[in-house]
N, C-alpha and C. Protein backbone atom coordinates (compact mmCIF):
# COMPACT_ATOMS: atom_id res chain seq x y z
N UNK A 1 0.83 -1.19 0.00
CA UNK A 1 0.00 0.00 0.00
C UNK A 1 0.86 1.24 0.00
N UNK A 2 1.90 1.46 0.91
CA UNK A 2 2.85 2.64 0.72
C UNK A 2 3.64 2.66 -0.04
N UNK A 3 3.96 1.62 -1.24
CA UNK A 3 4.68 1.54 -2.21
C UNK A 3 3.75 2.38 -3.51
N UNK A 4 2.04 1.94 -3.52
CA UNK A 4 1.50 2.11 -4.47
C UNK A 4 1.58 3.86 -4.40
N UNK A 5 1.13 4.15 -3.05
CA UNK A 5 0.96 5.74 -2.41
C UNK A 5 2.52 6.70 -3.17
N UNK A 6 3.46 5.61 -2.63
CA UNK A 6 4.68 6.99 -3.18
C UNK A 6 5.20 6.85 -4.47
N UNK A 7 4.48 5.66 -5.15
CA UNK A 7 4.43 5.80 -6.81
C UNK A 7 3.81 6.88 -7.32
N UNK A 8 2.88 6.82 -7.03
CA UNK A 8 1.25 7.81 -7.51
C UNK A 8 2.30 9.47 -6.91
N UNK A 9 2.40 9.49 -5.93
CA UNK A 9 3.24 10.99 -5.35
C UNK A 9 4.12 10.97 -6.50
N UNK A 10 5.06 10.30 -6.72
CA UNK A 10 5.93 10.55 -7.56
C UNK A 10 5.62 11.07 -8.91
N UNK A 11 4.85 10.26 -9.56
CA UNK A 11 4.37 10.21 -10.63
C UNK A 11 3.59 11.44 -11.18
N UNK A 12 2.88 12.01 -10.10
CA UNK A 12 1.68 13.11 -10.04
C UNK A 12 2.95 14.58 -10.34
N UNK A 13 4.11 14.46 -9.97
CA UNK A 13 4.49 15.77 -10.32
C UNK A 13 5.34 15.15 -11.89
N UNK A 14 5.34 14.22 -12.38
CA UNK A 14 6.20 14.68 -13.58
C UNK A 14 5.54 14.32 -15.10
N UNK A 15 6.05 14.36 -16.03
CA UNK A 15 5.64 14.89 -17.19
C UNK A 15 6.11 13.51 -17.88
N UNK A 16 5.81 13.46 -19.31
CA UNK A 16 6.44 12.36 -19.99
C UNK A 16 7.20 13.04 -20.67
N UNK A 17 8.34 14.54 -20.44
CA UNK A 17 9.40 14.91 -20.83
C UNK A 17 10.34 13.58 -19.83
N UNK A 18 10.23 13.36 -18.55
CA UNK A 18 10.95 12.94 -17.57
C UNK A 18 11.67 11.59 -18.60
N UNK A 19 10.36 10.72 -18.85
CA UNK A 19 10.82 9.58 -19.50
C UNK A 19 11.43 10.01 -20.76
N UNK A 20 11.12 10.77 -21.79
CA UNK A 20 11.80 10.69 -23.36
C UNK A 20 12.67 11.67 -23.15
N UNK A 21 12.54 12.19 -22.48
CA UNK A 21 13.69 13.01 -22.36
C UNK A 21 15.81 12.57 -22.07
N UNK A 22 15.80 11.21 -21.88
CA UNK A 22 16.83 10.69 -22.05
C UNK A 22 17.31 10.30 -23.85
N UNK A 23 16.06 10.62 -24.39
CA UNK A 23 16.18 9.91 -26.02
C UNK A 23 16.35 11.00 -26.69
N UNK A 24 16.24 12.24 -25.87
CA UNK A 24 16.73 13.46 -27.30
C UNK A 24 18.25 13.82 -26.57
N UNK A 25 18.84 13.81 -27.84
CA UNK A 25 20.57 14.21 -27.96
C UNK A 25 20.73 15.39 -27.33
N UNK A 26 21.47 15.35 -26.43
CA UNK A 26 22.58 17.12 -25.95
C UNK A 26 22.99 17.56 -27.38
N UNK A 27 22.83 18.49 -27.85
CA UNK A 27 23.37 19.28 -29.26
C UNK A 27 25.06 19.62 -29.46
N UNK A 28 25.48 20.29 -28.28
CA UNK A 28 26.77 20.44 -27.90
C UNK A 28 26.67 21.58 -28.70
N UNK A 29 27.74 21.48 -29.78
CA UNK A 29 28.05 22.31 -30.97
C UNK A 29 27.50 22.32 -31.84
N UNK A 30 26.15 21.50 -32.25
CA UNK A 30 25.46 21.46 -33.35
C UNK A 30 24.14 22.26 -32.63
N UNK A 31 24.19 23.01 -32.15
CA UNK A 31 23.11 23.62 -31.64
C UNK A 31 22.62 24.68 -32.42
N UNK A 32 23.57 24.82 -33.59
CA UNK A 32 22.37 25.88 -34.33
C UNK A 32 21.95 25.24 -35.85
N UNK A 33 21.70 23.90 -35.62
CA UNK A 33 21.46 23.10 -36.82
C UNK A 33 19.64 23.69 -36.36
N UNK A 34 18.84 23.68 -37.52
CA UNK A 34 17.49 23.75 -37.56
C UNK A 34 16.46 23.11 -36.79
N UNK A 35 15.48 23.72 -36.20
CA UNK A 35 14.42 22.96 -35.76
C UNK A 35 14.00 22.35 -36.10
N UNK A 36 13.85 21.85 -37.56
CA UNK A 36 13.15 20.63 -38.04
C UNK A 36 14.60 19.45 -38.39
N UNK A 37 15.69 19.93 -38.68
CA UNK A 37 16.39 19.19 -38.76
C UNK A 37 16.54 18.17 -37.29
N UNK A 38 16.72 18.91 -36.04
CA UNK A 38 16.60 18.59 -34.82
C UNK A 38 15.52 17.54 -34.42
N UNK A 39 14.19 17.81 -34.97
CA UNK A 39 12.91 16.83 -34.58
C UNK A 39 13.12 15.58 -35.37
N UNK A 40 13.66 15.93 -36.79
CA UNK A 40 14.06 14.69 -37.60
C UNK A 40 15.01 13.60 -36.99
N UNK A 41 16.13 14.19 -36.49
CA UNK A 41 17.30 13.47 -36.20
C UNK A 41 16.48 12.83 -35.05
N UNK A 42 16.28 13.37 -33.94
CA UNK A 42 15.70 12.99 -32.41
C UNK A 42 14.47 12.03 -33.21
N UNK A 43 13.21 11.95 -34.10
CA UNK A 43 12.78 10.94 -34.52
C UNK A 43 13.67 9.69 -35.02
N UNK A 44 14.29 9.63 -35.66
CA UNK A 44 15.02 9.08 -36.46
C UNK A 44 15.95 7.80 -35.38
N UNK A 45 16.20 8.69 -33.94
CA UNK A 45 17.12 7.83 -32.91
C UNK A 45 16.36 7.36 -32.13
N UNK A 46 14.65 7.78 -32.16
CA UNK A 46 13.66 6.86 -31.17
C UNK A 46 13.33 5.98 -31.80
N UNK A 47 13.72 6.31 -33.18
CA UNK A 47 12.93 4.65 -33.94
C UNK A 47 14.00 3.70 -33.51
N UNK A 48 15.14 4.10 -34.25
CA UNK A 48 16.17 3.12 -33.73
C UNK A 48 16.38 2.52 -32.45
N UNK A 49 15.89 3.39 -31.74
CA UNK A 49 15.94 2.57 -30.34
C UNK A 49 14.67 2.02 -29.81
N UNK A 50 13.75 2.04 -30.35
CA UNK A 50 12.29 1.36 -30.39
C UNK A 50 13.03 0.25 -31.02
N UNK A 51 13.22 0.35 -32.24
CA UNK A 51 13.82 -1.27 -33.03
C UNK A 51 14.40 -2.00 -32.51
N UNK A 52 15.89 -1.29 -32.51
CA UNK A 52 16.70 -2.13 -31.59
C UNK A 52 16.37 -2.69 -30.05
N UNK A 53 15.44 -2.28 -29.24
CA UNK A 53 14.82 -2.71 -27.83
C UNK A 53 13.93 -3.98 -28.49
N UNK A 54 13.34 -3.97 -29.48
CA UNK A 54 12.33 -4.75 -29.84
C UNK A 54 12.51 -5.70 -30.36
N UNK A 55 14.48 -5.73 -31.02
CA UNK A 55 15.25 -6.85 -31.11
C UNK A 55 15.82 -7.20 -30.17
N UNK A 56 16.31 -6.83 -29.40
CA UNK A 56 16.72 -7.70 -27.90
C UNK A 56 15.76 -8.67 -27.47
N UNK A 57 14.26 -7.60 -27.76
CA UNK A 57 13.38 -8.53 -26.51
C UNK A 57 13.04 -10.09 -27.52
N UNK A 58 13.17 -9.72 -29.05
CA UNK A 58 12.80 -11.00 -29.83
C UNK A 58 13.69 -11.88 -29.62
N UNK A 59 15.39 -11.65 -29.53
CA UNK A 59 16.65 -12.45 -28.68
C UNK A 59 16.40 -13.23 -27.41
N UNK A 60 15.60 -12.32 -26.73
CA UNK A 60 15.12 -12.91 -25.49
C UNK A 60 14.21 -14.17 -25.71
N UNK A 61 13.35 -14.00 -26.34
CA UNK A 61 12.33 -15.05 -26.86
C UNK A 61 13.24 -16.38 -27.69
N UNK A 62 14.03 -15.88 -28.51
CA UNK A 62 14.65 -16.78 -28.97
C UNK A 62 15.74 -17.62 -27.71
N UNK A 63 16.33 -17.10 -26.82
CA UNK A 63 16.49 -18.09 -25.68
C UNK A 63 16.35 -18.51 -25.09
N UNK A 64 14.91 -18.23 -24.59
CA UNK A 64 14.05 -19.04 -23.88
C UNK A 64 13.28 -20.20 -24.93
N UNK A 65 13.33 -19.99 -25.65
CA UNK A 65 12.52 -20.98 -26.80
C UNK A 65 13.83 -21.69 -27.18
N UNK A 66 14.94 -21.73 -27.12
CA UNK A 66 16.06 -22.35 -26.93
C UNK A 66 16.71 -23.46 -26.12
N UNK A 67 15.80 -22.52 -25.05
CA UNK A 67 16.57 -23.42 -23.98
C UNK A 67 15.37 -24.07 -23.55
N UNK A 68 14.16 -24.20 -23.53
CA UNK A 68 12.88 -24.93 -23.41
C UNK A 68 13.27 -26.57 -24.29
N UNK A 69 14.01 -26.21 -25.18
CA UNK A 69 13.92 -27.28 -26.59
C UNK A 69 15.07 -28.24 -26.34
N UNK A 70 15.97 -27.61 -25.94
CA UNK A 70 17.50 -27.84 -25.83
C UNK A 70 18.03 -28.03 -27.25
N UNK A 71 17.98 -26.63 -27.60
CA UNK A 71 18.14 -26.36 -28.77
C UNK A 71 19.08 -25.27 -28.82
N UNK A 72 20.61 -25.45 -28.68
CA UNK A 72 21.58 -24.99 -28.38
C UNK A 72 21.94 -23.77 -29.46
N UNK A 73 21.62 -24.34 -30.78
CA UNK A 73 21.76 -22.91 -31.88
C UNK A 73 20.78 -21.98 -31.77
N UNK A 74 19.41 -22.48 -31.56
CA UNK A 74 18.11 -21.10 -31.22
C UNK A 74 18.64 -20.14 -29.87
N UNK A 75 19.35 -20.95 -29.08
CA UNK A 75 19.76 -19.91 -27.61
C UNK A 75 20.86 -19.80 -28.37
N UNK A 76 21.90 -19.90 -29.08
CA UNK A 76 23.16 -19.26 -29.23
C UNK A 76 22.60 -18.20 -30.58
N UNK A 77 21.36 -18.29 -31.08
CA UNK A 77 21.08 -17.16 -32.02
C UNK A 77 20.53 -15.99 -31.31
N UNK A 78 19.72 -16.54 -30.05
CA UNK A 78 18.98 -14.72 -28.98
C UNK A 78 20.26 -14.77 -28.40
N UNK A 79 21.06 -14.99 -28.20
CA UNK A 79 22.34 -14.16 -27.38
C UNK A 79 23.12 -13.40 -28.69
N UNK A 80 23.19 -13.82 -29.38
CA UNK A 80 23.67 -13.08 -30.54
C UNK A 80 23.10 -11.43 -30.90
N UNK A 81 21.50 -11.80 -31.31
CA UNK A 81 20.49 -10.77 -31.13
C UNK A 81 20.60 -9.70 -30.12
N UNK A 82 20.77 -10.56 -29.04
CA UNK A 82 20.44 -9.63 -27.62
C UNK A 82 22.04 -8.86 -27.20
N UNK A 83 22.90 -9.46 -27.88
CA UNK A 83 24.03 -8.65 -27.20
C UNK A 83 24.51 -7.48 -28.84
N UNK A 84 24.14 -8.02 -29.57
CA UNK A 84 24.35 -7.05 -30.82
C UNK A 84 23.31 -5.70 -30.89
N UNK A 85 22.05 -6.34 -30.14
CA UNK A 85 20.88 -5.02 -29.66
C UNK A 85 21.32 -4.06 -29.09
N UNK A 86 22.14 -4.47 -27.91
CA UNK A 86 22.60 -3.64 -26.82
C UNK A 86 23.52 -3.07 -26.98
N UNK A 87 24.66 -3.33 -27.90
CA UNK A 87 25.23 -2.59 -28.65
C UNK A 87 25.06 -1.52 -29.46
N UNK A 88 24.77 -1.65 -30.09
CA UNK A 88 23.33 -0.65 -31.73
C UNK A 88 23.05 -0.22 -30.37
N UNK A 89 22.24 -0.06 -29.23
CA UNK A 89 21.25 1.00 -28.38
C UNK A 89 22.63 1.56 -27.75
N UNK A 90 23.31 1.02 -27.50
CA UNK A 90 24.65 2.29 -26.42
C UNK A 90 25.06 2.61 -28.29
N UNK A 91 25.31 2.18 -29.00
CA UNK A 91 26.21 3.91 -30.20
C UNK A 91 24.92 4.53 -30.35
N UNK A 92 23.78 4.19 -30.54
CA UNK A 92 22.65 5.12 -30.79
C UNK A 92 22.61 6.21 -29.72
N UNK A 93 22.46 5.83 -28.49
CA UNK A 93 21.90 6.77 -27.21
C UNK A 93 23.81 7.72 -27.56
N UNK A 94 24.60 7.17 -27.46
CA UNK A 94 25.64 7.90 -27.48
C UNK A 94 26.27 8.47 -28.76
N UNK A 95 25.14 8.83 -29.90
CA UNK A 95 25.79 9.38 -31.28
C UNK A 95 26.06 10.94 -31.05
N UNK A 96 25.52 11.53 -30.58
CA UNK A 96 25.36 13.00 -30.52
C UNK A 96 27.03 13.14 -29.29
N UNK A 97 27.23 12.17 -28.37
CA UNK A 97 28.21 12.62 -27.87
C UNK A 97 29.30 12.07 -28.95
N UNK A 98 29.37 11.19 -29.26
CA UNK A 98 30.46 10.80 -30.34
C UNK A 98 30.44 11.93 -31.59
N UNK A 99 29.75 12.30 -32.10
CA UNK A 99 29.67 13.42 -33.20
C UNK A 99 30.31 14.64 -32.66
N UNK A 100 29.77 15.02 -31.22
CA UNK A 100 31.13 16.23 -30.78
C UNK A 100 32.29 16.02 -30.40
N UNK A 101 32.81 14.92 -29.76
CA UNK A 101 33.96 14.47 -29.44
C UNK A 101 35.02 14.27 -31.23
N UNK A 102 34.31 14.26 -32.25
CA UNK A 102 35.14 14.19 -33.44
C UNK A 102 35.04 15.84 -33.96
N UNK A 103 33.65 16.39 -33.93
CA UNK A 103 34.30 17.80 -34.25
C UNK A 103 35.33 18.36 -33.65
N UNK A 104 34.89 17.86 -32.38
CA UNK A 104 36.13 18.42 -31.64
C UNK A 104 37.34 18.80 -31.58
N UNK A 105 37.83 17.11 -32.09
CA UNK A 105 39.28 17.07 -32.77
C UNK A 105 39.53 17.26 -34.04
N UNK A 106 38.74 17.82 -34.53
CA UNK A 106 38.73 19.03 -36.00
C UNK A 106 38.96 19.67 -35.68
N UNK A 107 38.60 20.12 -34.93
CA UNK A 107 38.77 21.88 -34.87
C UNK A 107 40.04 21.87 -34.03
């Protein structure tokens, strides 16, 4: 009951900036690229990370349906999936810092 109570408290002050708000890029130095260019790109990295989450979780399925069977290549194909997902989602979430860290050393 006091778990449900200080969910609901919590919850009641914030916004669904709180949650997507980890999925739009810090700009850094590209901060005077366009507003629509900006909504594009930030679409463009929620899909990818909608996809890629949605391939992990199919990896997941594939090792449990693996290992139900004892079916050693279906679980050695969702670990494949699931660790190549998680990969693709850390360069995705981290492109915008990798893109300034190379202007960087341009300039």
């Amino acid at each position: 009951m006091y778990a449900t109570q200080q969910a609901l408290e919590l919850a009641a002050g914030g916004g669904i900036d709180g949650i997507t708000g980890g999925i739009k890029p810090d700009w850094a130095v590209f901060g005077p690229l366009g507003g629509k260019a900006k909504v594009i790109v930030g679409v463009v990295m929620a899909g990818a990370v909608l996809f890629l989450l949605g391939s992990a979780i199919i990896g997941a399925v594939h090792i449990r349906v693996g290992n139900q069977q004892h079916n050693s290549m279906e679980t050695k194909k969702g670990q494949t999936m699931v660790s190549s997902s998680l990969i693709g989602l850390f360069a995705v979430a981290s492109m915008s810092t990798l893109f300034g860290i190379v202007y960087g050393f341009g300039i």
